[in-house]
Every structure is written in structure tokens, then in C-alpha cells.
Protein backbone atom coordinates (compact mmCIF):
# COMPACT_ATOMS: atom_id res chain seq x y z
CA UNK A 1 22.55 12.18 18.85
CA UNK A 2 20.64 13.91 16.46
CA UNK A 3 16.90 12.48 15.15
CA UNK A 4 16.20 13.12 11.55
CA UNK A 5 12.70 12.64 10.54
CA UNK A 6 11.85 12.54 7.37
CA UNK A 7 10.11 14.96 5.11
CA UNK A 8 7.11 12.77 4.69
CA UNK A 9 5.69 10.67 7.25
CA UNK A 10 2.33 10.24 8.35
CA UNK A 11 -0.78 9.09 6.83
CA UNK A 12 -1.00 9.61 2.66
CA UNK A 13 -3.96 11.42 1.15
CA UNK A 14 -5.73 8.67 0.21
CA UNK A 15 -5.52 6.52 3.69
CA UNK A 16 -6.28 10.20 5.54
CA UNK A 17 -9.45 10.05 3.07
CA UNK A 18 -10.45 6.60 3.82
CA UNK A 19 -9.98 7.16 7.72
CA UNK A 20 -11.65 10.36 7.83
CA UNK A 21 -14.90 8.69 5.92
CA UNK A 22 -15.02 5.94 8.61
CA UNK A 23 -15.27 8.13 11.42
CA UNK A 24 -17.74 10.42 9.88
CA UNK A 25 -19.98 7.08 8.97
CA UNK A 26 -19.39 5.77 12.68
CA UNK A 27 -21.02 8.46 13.76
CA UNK A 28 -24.40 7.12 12.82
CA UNK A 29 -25.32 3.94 15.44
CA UNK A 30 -26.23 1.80 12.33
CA UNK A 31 -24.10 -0.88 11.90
CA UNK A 32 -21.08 -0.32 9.52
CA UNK A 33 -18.89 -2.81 8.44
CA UNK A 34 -15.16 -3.10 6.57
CA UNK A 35 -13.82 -5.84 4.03
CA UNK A 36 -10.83 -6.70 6.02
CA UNK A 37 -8.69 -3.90 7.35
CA UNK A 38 -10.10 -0.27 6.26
CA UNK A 39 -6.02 0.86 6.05
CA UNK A 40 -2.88 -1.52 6.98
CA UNK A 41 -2.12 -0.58 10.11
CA UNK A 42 -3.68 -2.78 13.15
CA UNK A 43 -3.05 0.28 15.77
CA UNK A 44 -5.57 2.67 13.30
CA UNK A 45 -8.30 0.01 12.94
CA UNK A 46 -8.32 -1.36 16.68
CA UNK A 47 -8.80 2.22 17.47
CA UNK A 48 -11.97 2.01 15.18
CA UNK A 49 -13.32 -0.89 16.04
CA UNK A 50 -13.84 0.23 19.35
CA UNK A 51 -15.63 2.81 17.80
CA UNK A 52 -17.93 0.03 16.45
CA UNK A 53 -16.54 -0.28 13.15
CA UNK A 54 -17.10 -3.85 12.13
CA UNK A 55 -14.47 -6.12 10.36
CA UNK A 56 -15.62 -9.30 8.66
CA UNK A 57 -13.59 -11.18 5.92
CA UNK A 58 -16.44 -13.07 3.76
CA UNK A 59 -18.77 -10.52 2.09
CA UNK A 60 -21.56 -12.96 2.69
CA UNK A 61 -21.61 -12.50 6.26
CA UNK A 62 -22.79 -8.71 5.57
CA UNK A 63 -27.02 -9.09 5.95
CA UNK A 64 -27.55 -4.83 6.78
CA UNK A 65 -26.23 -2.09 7.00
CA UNK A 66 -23.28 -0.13 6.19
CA UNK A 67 -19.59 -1.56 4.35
CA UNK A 68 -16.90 1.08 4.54
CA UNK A 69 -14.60 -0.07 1.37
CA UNK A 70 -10.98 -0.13 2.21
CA UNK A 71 -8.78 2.48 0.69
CA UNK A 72 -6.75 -0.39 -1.64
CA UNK A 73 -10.43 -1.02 -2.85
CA UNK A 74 -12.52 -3.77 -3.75
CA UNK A 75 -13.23 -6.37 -6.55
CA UNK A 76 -16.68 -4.83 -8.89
CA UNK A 77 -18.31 -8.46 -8.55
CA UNK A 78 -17.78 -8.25 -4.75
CA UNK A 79 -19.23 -4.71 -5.10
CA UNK A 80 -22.13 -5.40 -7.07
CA UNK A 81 -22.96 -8.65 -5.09
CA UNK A 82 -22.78 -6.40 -2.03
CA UNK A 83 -25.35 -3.89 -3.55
CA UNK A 84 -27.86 -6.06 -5.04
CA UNK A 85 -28.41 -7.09 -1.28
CA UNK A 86 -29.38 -3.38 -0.29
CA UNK A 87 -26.01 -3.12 1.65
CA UNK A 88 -25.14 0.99 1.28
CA UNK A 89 -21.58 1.41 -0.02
CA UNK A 90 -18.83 4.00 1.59
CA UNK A 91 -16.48 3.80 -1.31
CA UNK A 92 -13.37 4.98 0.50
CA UNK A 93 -11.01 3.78 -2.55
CA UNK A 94 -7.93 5.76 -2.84
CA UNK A 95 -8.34 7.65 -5.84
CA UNK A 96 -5.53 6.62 -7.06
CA UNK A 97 -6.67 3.33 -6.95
CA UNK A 98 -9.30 4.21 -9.06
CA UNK A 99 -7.49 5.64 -11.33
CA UNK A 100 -5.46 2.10 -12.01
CA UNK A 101 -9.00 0.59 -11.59
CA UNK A 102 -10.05 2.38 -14.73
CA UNK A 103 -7.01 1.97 -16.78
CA UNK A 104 -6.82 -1.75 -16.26
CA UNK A 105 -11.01 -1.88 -17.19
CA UNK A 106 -10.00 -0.04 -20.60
CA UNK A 107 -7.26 -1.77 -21.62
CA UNK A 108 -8.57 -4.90 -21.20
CA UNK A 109 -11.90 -4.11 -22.83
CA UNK A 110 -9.29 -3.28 -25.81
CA UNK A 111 -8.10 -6.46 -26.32
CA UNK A 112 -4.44 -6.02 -24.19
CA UNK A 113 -2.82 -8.32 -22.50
CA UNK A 114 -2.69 -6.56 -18.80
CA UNK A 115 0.31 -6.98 -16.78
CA UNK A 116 0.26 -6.13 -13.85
CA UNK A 117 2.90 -5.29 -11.33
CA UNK A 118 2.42 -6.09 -7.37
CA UNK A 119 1.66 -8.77 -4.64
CA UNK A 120 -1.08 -11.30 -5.95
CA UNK A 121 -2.09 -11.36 -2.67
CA UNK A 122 -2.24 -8.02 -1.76
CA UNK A 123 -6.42 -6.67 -1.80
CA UNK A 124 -5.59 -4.13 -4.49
CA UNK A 125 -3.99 -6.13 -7.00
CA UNK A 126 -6.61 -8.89 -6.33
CA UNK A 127 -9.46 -5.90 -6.71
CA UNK A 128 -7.60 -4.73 -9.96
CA UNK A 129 -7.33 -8.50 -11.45
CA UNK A 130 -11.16 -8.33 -11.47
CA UNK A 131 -10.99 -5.19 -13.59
CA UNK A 132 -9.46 -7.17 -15.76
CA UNK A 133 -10.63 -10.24 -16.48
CA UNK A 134 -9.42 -11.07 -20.05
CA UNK A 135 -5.55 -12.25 -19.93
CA UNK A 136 -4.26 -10.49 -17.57
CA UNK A 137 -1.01 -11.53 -15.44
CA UNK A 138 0.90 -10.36 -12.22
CA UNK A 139 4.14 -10.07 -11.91
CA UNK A 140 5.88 -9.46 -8.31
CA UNK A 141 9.88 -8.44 -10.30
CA UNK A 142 11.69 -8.75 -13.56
CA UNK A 143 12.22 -12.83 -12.75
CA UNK A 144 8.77 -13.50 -13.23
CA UNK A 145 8.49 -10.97 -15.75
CA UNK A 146 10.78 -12.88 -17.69
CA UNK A 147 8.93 -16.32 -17.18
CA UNK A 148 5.67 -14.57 -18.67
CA UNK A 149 3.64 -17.11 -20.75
CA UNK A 150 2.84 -14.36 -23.63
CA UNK A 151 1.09 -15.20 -26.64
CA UNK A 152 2.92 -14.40 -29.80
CA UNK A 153 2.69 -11.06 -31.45
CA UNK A 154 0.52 -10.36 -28.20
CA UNK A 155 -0.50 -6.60 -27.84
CA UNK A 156 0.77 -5.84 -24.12
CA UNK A 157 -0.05 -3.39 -21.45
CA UNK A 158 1.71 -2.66 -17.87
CA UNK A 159 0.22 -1.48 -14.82
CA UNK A 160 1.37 -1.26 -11.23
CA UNK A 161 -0.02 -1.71 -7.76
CA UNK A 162 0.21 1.97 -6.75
CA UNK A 163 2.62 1.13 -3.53
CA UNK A 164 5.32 -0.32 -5.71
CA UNK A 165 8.52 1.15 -6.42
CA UNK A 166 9.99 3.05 -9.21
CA UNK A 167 12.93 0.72 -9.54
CA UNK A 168 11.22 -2.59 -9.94
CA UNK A 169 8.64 -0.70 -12.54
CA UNK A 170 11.24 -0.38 -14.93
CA UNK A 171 12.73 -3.29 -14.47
CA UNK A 172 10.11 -5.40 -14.73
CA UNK A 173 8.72 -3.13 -18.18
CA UNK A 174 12.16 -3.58 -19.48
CA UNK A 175 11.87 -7.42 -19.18
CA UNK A 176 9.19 -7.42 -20.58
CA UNK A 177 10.44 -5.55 -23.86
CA UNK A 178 13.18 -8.26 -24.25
CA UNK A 179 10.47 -10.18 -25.02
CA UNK A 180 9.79 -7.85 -28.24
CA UNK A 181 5.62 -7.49 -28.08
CA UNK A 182 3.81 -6.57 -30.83
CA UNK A 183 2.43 -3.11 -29.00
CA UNK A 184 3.16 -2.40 -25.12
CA UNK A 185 1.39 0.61 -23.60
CA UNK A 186 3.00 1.75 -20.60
CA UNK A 187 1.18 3.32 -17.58
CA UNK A 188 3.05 4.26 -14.53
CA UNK A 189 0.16 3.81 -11.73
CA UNK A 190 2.47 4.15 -8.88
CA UNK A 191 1.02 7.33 -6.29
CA UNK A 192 3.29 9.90 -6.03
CA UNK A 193 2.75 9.44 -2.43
CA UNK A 194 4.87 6.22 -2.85
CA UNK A 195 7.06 7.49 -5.29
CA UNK A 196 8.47 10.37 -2.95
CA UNK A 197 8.08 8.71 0.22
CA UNK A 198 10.36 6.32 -1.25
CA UNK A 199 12.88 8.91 -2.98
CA UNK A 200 12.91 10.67 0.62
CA UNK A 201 13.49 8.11 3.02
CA UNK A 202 16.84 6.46 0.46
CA UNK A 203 18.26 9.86 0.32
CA UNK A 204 17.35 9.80 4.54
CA UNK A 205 19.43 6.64 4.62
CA UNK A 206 22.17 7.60 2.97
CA UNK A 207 22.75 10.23 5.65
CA UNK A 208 22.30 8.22 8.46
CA UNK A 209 23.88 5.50 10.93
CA UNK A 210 20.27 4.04 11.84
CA UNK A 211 16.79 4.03 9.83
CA UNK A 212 14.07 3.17 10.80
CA UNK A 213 10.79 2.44 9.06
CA UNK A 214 7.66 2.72 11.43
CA UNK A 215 4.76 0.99 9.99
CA UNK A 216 2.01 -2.15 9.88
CA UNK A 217 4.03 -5.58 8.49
CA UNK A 218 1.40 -5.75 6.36
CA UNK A 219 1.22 -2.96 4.58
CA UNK A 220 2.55 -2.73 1.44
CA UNK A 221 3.82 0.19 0.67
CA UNK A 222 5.97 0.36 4.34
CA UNK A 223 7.70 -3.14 3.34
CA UNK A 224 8.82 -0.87 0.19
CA UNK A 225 10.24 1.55 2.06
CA UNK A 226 11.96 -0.48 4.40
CA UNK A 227 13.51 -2.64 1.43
CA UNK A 228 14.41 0.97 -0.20
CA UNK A 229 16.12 2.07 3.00
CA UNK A 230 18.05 -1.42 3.50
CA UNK A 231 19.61 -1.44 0.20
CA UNK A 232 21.15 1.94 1.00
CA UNK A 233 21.90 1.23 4.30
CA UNK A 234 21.87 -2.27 6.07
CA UNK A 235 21.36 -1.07 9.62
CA UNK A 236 17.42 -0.44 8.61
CA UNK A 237 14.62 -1.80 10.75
CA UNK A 238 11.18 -2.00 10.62
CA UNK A 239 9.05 -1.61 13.95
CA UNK A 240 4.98 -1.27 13.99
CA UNK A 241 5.23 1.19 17.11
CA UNK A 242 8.23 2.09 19.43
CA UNK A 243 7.85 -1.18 21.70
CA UNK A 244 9.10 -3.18 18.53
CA UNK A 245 12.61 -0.70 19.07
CA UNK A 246 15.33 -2.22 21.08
CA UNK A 247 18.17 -0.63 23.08
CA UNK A 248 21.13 -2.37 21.15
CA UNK A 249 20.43 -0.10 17.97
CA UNK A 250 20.84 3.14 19.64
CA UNK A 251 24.46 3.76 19.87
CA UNK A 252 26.22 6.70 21.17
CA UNK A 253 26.25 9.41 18.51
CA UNK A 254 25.29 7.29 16.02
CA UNK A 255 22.45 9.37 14.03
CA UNK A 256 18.86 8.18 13.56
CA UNK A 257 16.50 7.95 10.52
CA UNK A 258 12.73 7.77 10.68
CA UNK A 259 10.30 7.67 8.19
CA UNK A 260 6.96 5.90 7.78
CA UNK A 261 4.45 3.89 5.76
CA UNK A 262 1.61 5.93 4.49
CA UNK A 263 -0.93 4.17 6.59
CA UNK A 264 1.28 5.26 9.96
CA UNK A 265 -0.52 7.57 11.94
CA UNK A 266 1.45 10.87 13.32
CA UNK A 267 1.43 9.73 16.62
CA UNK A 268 2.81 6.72 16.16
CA UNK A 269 5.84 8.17 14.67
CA UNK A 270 5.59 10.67 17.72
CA UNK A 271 5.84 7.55 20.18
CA UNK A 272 9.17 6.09 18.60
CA UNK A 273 10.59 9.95 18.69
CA UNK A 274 9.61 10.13 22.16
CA UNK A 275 10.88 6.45 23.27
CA UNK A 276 14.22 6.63 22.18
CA UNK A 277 14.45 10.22 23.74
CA UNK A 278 13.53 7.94 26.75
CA UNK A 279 16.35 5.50 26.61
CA UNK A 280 18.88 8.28 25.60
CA UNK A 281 18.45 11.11 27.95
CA UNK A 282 17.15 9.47 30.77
């Protein structure tokens, strides 16, 4: 039964980035603290909290020391707020985060309407929201796209939370053209990270009997890839770590998938590889 991995799995540049900070920071005793999860994946940050990283989830809790910002970043009035209380800043923002960060501050600041594409709950669409604080609107698909409440001859713009996928992008930019604006400006924000993760683990799919997606439940960008790899192929699963896999999936000669989120650590991915060897072979 033959185990195809594939050709990107592990941690993403930017969550790689935001880890490697954390654990160069931790190794000063001061006290260093995260907004909520550093990266969304609860076998990572356990592993630094025992380090002595810190989470809290109210900013007004932090007194001293250190905050580590999380790689999806952070709103700039929870930022500022932080700093005018002499709290030193780790900005471990994915920079492509930024890079959306910035785009959403311009347009706005130019008098667009910003649309933005992503989970309203998710901390980097709430952190990007802030960025743009003059009409702006998210959208989670085309549906709601389509119930936009758009002021006529409205000058438009359309962003994305950088863990969405290609597919809803354009469908949710051509809903929005139905709606003939005035001027739409168009910026694809999604990380490439995402967008070939994604494009690798369908094709993965496609060649398989079983996928499956290792990676936090609450991490964005692994739902995406798990809802990529189930529209291709309805025997996909999603599993945090190999004691989520169970022994009813692993058929005799039927072929196995595997990709991950880009918050999954290597040895996670290792562990699943390794378990169902386990239940195989043994």
C-alpha cells in the first residue's frame, strides 16, 4: 500500500518565521507573552508554553514584558494600546500579512469600499478590518457576496484573507461584478503558500483512494485544504495528529494521501506516516 506525501507539507515560511522568533525571544527569562495562539496548531504552542511562552486573550491583562504577535497579526489599535504601555513588541506577522495589511490601509485611505474575503472571525481578517476602518465588508463566498449592501456607483476594492482559496476568490470577485460598480480594484492577497499547497494536495487527491489532511481544526488555511481535497475525493479526513486516524480507513491496497496545513509541524506529519506503517505491517 503505497504512502504518497505530498510535495508540500510542513510549516509555511511565514509560520516557520513566527516560530523561530518565539524561541529565540524565550530564550531571555523575561516574561513574553502571545495574543492567543502564536500559530494554529495546539501541539506547536503547548510545546512553547512549556517553554514559558505566555498565552493570554485580553490585551489588558499584559502589565510587562514581552508580546510575541501571532503570525495572522494583530489589530494597529491593539498594537498601539499595547505600546503606549511600554510593552516591547515581537512583530512576528507573516509578511504576507503585511502585505494585505498595507493594501487594505491604502485603499481605504482612498475612499474604496474594501471587501474583504475570509472568516470574520478568524484573527487576521479581524486585524485587517481595523486597517480598514471606512466601509469595509467581509464576505465568507459568492452568497454573501451577492447580499452586499453597496452604495450606488460605489468605487469597490477586493482583498482576501491570505489562507483562502483560489476558487472562492473568483467567485466571490465575479459576484461582485454582477453588481456593475463604478471602479473595482482587484488584489489577489492569497500566499502562494496557500495557493500551491492547495493546487498540490487536489491534484494528490485525485490520485488517491484515501487523503488525509493533518492539521489544527482551527486553522484556517488546513480547513481549506481539507475542503479542496473532499471535493475531489470524498474519502478525505482531517486528523490533528495520528491518534485522530482510525483503522477502518486503511484498507488493503487502497493508496494513501497526506498533506498538511501550513502551521503542521514535520513531525507531526512524520507520526501519521509512522502510525499507519504501525497498523499495516505489524
Amino acid at each position: 500500500m503505497p504512502i504518497r506525501l505530498a510535495k508540500k507539507t510542513g510549516f509555511c515560511f511565514g509560520v516557520k518565521r513566527a516560530v523561530t522568533m518565539a524561541e529565540a525571544a524565550l530564550k531571555d527569562r523575561s516574561a513574553i507573552y502571545s495574543l492567543g495562539s502564536i500559530i494554529h496548531n495546539r501541539q506547536v504552542v503547548e510545546g512553547l508554553s512549556k517553554r514559558g511562552l505566555k498565552v493570554i486573550n485580553d490585551a489588558r491583562l499584559l502589565k510587562k514584558g514581552r508580546l510575541v504577535i501571532a503570525s495572522h497579526g494583530i489589530s494597529p489599535k491593539v498594537a498601539k494600546a499595547i505600546a503606549a504601555r511600554g510593552i516591547k513588541i515581537i512583530d512576528a506577522t507573516c509578511p504576507f500579512v503585511l502585505n494585505a495589511q498595507k493594501i487594505a490601509k491604502r485603499l481605504s485611505g482612498e475612499g474604496y469600499e474594501v471587501v474583504i474575503i475570509g472568516d470574520a472571525g478568524h484573527p487576521e481578517v479581524k486585524a485587517l478590518v481595523d486597517f480598514a476602518p471606512k466601509r469595509v465588508y467581509v464576505v465568507k463566498d459568492e452568497k454573501e457576496a451577492r447580499e452586499l449592501k453597496l452604495k450606488k456607483g460605489h468605487r469597490v476594492s477586493v482583498i482576501s484573507q491570505t489562507t483562502q482559496s483560489t476558487e472562492n476568490f473568483l467567485a466571490v470577485v465575479g459576484a461582485i461584478l454582477e453588481r456593475k460598480p463604478k471602479e473595482i480594484r482587484i488584489f489577489n492577497t492569497i500566499c502562494k503558500d496557500a495557493e500551491e499547497r492547495q493546487a498540490l494536495a487536489k491534484e494528490l487527491a485525485g490520485r488517491v483512494g484515501l487523503m488525509l489532511v493533518v492539521g489544527g481544526r482551527d486553522s484556517a488555511n488546513t480547513r481549506r485544504l481539507y475542503e479542496v481535497c473532499k471535493k475531489v475525493l470524498k474519502n478525505s479526513h482531517l486528523i490533528e495528529t495520528e491518534e485522530n486516524l482510525q483503522r477502518r480507513w486503511l484498507k488493503p491496497g487502497r493508496s494513501i494521501g497526506i498533506t498538511s496545513g501550513a502551521s503542521t509541524p514535520d513531525w507531526l506529519v512524520k507520526r501519521v506516516v509512522n502510525r499507519i506503517r504501525k497498523e499495516l505491517y505489524n
